[in-house]
Protein backbone atom coordinates (compact mmCIF):
# COMPACT_ATOMS: atom_id res chain seq x y z
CA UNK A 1 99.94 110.76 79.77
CA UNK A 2 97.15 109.28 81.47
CA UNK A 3 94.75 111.61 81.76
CA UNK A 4 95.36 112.09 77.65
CA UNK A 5 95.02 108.29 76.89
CA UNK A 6 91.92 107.89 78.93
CA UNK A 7 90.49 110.93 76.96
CA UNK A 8 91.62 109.40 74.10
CA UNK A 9 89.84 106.05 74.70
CA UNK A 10 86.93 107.71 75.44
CA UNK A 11 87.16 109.66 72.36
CA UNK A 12 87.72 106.88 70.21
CA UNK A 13 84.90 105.37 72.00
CA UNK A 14 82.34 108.35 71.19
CA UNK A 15 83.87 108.05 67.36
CA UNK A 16 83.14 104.62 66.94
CA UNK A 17 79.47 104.80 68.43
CA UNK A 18 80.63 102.74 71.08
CA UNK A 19 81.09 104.99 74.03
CA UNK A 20 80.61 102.00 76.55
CA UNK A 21 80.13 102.59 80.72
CA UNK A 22 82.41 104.73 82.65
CA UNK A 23 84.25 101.34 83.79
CA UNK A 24 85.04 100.25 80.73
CA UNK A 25 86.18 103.04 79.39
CA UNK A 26 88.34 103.46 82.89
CA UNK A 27 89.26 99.72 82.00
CA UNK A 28 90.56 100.46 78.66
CA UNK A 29 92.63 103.71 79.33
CA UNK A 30 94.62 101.20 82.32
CA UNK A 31 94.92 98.94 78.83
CA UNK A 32 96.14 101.70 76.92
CA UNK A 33 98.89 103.19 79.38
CA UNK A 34 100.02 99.44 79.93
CA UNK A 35 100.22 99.45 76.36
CA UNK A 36 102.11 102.10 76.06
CA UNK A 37 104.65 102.01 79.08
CA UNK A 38 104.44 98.87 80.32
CA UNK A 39 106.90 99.68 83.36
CA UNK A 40 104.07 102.26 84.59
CA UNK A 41 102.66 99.74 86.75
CA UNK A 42 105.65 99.57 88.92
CA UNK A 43 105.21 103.40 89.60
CA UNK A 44 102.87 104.47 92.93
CA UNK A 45 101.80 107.18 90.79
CA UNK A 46 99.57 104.69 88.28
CA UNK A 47 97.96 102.84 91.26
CA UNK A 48 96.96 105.81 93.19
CA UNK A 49 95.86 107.75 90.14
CA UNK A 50 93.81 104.90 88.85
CA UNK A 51 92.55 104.03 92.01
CA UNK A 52 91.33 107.51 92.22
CA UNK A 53 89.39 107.79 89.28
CA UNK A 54 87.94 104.27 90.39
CA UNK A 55 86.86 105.47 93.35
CA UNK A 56 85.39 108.81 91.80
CA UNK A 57 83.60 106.94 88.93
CA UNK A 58 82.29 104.44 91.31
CA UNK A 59 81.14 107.27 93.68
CA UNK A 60 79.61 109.30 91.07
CA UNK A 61 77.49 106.63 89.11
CA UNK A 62 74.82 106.89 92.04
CA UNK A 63 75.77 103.97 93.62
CA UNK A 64 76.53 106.58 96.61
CA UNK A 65 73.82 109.37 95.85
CA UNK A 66 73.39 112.72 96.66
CA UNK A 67 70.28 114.72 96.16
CA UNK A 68 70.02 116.93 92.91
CA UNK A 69 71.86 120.44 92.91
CA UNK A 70 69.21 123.00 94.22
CA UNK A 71 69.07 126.21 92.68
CA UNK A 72 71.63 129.37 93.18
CA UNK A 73 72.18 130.45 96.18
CA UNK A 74 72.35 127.17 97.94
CA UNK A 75 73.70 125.61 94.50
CA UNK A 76 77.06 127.05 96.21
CA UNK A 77 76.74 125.51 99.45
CA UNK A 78 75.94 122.17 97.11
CA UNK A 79 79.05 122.29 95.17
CA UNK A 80 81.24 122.65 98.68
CA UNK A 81 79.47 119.80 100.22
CA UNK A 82 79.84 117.64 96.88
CA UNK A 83 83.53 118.45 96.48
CA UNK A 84 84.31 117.91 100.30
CA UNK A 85 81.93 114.19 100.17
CA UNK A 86 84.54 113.64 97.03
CA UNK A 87 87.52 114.67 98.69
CA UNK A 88 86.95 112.79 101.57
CA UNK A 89 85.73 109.72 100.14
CA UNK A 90 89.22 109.80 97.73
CA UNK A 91 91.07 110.49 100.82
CA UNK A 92 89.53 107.60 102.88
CA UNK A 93 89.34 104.80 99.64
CA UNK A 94 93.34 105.49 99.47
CA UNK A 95 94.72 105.00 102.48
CA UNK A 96 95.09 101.31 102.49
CA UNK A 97 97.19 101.89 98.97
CA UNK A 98 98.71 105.13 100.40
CA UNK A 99 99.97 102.51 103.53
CA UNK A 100 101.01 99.64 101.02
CA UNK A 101 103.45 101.82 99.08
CA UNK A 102 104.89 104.30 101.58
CA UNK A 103 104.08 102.79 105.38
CA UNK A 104 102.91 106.19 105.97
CA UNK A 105 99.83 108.53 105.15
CA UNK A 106 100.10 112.25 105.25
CA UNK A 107 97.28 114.02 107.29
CA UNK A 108 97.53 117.10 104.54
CA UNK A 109 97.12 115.11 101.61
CA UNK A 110 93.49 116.15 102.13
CA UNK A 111 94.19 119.73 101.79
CA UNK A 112 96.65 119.27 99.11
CA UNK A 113 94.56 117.38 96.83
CA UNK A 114 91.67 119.65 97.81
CA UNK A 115 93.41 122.13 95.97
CA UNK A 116 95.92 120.75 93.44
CA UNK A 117 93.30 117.91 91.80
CA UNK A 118 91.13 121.28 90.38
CA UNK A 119 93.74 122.96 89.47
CA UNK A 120 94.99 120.31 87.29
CA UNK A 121 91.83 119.39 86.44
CA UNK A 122 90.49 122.88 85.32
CA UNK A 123 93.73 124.69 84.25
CA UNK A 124 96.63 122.48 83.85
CA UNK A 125 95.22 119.67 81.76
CA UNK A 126 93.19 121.94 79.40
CA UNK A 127 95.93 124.09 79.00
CA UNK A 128 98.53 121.12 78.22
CA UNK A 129 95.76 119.64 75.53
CA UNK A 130 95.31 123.05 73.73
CA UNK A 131 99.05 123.10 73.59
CA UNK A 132 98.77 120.13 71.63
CA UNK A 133 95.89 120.99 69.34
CA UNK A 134 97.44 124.55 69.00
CA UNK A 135 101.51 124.15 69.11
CA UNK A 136 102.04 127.35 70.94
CA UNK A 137 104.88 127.25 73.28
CA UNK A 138 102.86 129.91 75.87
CA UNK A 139 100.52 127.04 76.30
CA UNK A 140 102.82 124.78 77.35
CA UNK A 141 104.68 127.30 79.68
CA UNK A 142 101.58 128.18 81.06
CA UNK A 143 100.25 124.69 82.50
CA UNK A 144 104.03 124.23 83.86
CA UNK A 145 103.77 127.31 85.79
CA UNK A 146 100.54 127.14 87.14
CA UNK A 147 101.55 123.34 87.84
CA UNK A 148 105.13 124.42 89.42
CA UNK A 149 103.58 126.41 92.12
């Protein structure tokens, strides 16, 4: 439900000619899920999640810059090193929230995330919106069982 609000915000944004910065628009999706459950905030889930996508948007507005992607071959190597800088920088900018709400931080969160946020990012959550612009059930079934592994 997040990840489709914040879309949607951003969305409405880009339809109203008012797209606004990445923090505003990251400002107005916590508005809109407040809006819309206002319990969420007692959940671990909505702190962590939008602390993450703080963190990412605040590393990846240059404020903490990496060189431009060279060309293919090393355009690999780039992509590694960008995605391991993101990981790690996720991984460090939560602990203090990870230790607030459990006592306790995993050490294979790391390797988890590594590979369940593309996942969801690249298969799950396209999947799950398709299933909503096209109501086919084999959508739907689809993002839960690439999500359920």
């Amino acid at each position: 439900m997040r990840t489709l609000l914040m879309l949607a915000v951003a969305a409405l944004g880009l339809w109203l000619g008012r797209p606004g910065t990445a923090s505003l628009v990251w400002l107005w999706a916590l508005v809109a899920v407040l809006v819309w459950d206002p319990w969420a905030s007692l959940t671990p889930g909505f702190w962590l999640s939008f602390g993450a996508v703080g963190v990412l948007l605040y590393a990846g507005t240059g404020r903490l810059a990496s060189p431009p992607p060279p060309t293919w071959p090393k355009g690999i190597a780039h992509i590694l090193r960008a995605a391991t800088r993101t990981q790690v920088i996720v991984t460090i900018a939560l602990v203090p929230g990870t230790l607030a709400l459990f006592q306790q931080v995993s050490l294979v969160s790391p390797l988890a995330n590594a590979l369940a946020i593309p996942v969801v990012t690249f298969v799950v959550v396209p999947l799950a919106l398709a299933g909503i612009v096209v109501p086919l059930d084999i959508l739907f079934q689809a993002a839960h069982a690439t999500f359920a592994r």
